[in-house]
N, C-alpha and C. Protein backbone atom coordinates (compact mmCIF):
# COMPACT_ATOMS: atom_id res chain seq x y z
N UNK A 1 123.58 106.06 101.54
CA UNK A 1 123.23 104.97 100.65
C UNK A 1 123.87 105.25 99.29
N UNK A 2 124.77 104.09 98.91
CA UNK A 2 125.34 104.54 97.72
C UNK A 2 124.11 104.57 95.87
N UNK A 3 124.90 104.74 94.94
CA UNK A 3 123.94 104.75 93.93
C UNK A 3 123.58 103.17 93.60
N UNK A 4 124.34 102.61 93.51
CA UNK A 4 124.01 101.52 93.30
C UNK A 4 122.73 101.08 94.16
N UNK A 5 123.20 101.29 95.20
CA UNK A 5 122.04 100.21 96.47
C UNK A 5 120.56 100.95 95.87
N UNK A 6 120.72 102.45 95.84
CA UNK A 6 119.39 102.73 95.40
C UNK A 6 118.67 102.38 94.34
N UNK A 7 119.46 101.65 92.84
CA UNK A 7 119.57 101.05 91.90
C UNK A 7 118.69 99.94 92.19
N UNK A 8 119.33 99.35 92.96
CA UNK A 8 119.01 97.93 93.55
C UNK A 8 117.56 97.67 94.03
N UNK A 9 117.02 98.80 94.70
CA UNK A 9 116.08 99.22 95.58
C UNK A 9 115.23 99.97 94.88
N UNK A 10 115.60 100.48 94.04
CA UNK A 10 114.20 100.82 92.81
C UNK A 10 113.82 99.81 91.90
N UNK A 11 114.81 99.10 91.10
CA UNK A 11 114.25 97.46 90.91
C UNK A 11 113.49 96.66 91.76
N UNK A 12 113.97 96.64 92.76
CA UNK A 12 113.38 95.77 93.52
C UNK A 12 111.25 96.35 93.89
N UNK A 13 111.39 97.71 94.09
CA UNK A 13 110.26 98.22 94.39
C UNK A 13 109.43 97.83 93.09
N UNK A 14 109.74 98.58 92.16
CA UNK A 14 109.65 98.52 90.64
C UNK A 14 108.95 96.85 90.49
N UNK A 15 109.43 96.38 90.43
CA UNK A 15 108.99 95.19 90.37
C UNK A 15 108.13 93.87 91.12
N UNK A 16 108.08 95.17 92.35
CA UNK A 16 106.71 94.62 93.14
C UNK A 16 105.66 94.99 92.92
N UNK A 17 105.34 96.50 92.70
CA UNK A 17 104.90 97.56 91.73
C UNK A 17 104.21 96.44 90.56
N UNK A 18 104.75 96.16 89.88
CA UNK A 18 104.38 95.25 88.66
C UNK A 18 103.31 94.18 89.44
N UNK A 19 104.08 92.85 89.75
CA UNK A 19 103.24 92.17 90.74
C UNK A 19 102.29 92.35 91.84
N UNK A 20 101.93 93.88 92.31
CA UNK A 20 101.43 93.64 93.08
C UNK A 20 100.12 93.80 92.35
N UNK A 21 100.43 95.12 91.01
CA UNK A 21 99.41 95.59 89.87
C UNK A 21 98.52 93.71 89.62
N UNK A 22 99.46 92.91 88.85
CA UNK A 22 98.63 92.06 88.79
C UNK A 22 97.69 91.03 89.72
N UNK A 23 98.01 91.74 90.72
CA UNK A 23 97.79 90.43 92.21
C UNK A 23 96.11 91.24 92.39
N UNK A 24 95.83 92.57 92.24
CA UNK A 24 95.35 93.02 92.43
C UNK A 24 94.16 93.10 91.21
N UNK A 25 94.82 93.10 90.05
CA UNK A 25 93.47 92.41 88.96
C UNK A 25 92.90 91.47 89.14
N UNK A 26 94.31 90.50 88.95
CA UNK A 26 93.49 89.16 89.39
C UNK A 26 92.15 88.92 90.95
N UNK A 27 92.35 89.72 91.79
CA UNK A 27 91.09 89.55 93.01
C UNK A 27 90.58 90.17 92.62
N UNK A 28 90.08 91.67 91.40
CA UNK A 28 89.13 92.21 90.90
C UNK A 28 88.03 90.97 90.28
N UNK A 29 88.86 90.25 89.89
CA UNK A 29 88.21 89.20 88.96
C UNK A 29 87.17 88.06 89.92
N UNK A 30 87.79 87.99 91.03
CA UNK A 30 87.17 86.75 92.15
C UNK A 30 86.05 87.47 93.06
N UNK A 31 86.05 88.76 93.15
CA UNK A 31 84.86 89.60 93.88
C UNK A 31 83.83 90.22 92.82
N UNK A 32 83.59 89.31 91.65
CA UNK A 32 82.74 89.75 90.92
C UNK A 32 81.40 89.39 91.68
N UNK A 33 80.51 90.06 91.50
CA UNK A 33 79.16 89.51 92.49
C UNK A 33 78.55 88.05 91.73
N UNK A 34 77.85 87.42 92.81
CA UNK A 34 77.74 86.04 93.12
C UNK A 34 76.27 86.01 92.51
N UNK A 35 76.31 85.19 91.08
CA UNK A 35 74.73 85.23 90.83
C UNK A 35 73.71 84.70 91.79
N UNK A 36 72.31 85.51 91.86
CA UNK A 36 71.23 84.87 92.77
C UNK A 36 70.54 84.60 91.77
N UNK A 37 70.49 83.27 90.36
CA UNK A 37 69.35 82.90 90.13
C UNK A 37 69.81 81.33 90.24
N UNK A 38 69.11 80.63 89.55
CA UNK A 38 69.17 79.29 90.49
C UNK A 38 70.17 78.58 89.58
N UNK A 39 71.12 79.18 89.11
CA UNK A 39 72.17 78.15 88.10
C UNK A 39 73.09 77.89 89.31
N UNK A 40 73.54 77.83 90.30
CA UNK A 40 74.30 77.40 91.08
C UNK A 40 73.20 77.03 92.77
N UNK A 41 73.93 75.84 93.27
CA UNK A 41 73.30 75.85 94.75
C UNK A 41 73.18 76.37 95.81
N UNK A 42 72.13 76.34 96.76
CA UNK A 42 72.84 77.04 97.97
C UNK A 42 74.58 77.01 98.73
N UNK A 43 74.47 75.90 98.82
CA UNK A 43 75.85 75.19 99.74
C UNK A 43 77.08 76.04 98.17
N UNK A 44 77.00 75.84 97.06
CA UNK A 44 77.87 76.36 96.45
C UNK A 44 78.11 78.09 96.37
N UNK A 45 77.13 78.35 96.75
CA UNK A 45 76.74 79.83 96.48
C UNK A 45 77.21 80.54 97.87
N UNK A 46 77.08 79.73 98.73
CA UNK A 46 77.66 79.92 100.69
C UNK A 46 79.47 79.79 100.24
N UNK A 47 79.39 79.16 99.65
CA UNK A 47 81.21 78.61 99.44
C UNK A 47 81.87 79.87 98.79
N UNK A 48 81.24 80.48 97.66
CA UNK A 48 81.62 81.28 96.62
C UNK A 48 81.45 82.28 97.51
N UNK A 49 80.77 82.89 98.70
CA UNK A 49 80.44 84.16 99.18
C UNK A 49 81.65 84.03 100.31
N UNK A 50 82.07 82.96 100.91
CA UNK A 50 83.25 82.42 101.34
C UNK A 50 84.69 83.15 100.99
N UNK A 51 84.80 82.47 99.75
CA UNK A 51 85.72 82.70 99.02
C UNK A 51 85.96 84.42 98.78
N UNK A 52 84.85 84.94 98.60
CA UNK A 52 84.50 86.43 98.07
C UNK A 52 85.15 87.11 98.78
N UNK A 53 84.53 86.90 100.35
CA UNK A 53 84.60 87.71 101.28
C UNK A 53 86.77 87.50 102.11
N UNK A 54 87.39 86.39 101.49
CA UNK A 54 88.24 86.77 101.54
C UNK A 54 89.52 86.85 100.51
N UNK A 55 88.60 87.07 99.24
CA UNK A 55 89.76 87.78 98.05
C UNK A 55 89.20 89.42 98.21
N UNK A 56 88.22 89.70 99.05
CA UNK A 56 87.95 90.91 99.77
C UNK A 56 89.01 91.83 100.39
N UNK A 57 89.31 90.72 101.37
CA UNK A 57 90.52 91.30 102.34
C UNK A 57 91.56 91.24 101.93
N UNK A 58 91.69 90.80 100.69
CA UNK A 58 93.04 90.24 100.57
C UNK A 58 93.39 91.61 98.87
N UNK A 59 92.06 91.95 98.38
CA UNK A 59 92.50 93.09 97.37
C UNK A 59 92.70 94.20 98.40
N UNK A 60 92.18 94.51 99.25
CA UNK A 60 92.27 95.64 100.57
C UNK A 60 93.70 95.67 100.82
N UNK A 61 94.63 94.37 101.29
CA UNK A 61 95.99 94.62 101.92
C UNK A 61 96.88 95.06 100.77
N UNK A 62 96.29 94.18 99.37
CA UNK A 62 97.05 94.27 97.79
C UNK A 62 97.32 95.80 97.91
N UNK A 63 95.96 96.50 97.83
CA UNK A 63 96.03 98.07 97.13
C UNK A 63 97.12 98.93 98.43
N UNK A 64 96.73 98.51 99.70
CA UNK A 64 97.38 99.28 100.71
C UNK A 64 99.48 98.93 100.63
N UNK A 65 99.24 97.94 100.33
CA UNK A 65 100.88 97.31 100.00
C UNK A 65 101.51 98.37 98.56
N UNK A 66 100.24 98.48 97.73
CA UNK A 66 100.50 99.00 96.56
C UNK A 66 100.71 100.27 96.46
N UNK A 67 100.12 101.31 97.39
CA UNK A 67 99.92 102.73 97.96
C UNK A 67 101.82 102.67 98.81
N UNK A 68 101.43 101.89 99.56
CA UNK A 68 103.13 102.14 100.57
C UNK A 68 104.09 101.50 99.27
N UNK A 69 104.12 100.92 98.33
CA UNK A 69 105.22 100.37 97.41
C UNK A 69 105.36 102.08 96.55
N UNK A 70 104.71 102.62 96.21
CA UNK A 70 104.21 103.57 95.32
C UNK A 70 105.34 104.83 96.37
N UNK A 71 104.30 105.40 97.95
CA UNK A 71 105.13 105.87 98.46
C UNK A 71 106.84 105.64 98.39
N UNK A 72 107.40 104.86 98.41
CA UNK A 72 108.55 104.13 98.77
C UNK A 72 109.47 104.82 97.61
N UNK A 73 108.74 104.64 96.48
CA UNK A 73 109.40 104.63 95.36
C UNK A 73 110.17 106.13 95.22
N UNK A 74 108.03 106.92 95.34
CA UNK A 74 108.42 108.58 95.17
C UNK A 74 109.34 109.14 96.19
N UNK A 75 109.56 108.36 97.28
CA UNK A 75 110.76 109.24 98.06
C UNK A 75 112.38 108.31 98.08
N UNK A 76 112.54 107.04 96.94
CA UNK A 76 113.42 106.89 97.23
C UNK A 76 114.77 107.98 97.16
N UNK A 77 115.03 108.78 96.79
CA UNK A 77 116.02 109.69 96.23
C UNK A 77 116.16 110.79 97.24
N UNK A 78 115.32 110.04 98.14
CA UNK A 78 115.75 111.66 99.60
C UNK A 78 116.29 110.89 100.42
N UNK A 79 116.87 111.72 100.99
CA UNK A 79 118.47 111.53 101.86
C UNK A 79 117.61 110.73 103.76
N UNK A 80 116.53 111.12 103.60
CA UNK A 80 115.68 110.09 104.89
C UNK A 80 115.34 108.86 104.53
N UNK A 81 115.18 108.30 103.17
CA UNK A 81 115.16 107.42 102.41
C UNK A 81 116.12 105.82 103.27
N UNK A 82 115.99 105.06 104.23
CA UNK A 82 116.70 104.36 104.68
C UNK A 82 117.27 104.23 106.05
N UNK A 83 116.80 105.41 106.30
CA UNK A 83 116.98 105.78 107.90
C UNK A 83 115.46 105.55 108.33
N UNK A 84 115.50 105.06 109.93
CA UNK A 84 114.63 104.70 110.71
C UNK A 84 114.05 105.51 111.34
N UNK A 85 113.23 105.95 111.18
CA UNK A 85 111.95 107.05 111.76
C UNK A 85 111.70 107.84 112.98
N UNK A 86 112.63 106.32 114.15
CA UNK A 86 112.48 106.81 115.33
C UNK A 86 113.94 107.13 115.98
N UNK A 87 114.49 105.79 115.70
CA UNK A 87 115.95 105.90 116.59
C UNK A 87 117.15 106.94 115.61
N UNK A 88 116.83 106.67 114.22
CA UNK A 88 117.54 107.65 113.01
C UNK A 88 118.51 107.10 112.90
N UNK A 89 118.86 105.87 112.84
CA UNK A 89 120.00 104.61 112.61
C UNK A 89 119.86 104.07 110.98
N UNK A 90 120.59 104.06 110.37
CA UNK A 90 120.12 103.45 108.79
C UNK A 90 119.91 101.89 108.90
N UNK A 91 118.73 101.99 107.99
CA UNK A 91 118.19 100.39 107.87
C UNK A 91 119.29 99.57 107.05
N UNK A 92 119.58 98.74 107.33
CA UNK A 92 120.18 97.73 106.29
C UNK A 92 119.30 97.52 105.00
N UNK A 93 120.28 97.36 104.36
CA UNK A 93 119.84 97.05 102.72
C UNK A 93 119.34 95.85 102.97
N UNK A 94 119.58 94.85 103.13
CA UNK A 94 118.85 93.44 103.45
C UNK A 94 117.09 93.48 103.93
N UNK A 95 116.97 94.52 105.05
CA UNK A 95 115.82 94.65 105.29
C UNK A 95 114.80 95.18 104.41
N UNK A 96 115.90 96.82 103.56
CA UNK A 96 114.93 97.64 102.37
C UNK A 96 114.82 96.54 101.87
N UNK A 97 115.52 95.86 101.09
CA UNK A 97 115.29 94.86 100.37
C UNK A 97 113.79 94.06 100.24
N UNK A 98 114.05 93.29 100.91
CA UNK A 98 113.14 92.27 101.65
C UNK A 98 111.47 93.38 102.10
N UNK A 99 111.35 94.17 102.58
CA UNK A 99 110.53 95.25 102.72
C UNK A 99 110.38 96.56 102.11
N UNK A 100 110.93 96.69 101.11
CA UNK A 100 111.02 98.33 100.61
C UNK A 100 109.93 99.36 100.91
N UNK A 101 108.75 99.10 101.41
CA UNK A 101 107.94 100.09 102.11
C UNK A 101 108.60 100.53 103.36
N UNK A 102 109.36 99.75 104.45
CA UNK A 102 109.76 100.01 105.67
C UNK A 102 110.53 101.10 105.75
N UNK A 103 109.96 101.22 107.39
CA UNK A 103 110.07 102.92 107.78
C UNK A 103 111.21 103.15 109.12
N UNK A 104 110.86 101.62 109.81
CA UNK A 104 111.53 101.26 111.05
C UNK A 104 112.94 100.21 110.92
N UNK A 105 113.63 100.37 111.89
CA UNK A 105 114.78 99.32 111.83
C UNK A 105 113.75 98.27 112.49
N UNK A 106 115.09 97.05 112.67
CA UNK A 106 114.11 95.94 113.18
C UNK A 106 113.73 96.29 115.39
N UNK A 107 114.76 96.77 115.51
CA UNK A 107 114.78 97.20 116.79
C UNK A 107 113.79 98.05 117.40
N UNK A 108 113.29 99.15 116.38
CA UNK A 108 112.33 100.09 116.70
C UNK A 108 110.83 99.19 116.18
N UNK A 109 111.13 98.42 115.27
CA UNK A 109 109.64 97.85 114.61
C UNK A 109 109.19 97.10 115.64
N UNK A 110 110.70 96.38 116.59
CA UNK A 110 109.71 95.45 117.36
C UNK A 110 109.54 96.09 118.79
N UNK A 111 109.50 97.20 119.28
CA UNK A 111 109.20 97.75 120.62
C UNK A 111 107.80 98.07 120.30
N UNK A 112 106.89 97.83 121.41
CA UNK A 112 105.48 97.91 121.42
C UNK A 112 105.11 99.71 122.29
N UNK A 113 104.59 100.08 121.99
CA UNK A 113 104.36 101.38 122.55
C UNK A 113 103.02 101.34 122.97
């Protein structure tokens, strides 16, 4: 992988890094707990626990995206950095790109074991 591409590919991480930081405040903000006194209705209060339960799942995939963006970063500069895990074929830049956590080519990602 030349310097550049890795250039390319630390921006690119870098700056998901950023976005994912805020994607992840922002659902801190929507799983605040759901008042139980009577300023809101039942049926609204069912809706809001709704809603809760999936800016729930959705800060869960944020932080785990944010952990593998994080990984990605600290090993871009090693020489396994782009190569595929299993078959040991280098990933295309198109794919780091587009995925910069990825570990697999597309060939190995899609065989089911």
């Amino acid at each position: 992988m030349t310097p550049e591409e890795r250039r390319s590919i630390n921006n690119e991480i870098k700056g998901r890094i950023t976005q994912t930081e805020k994607t992840i405040e922002s659902l801190r903000e929507k799983i605040k707990p759901i008042p139980l006194d009577g300023t809101i209705g039942r049926v609204t209060r069912m809706d809001a626990i709704g809603h809760r339960s999936i800016a729930e799942a959705q800060l869960r995939e944020a932080k785990e995206s944010l952990s593998l963006l994080k990984y990605a970063l600290l090993h871009l500069d090693e020489e396994s950095f782009g190569v595929c895990g299993k078959c040991k074929r280098k990933i295309p830049l198109e794919r780091i790109l587009a995925i910069p956590e990825v570990r697999l080519c597309v060939t190995c990602a899609s065989v089911r074991y």
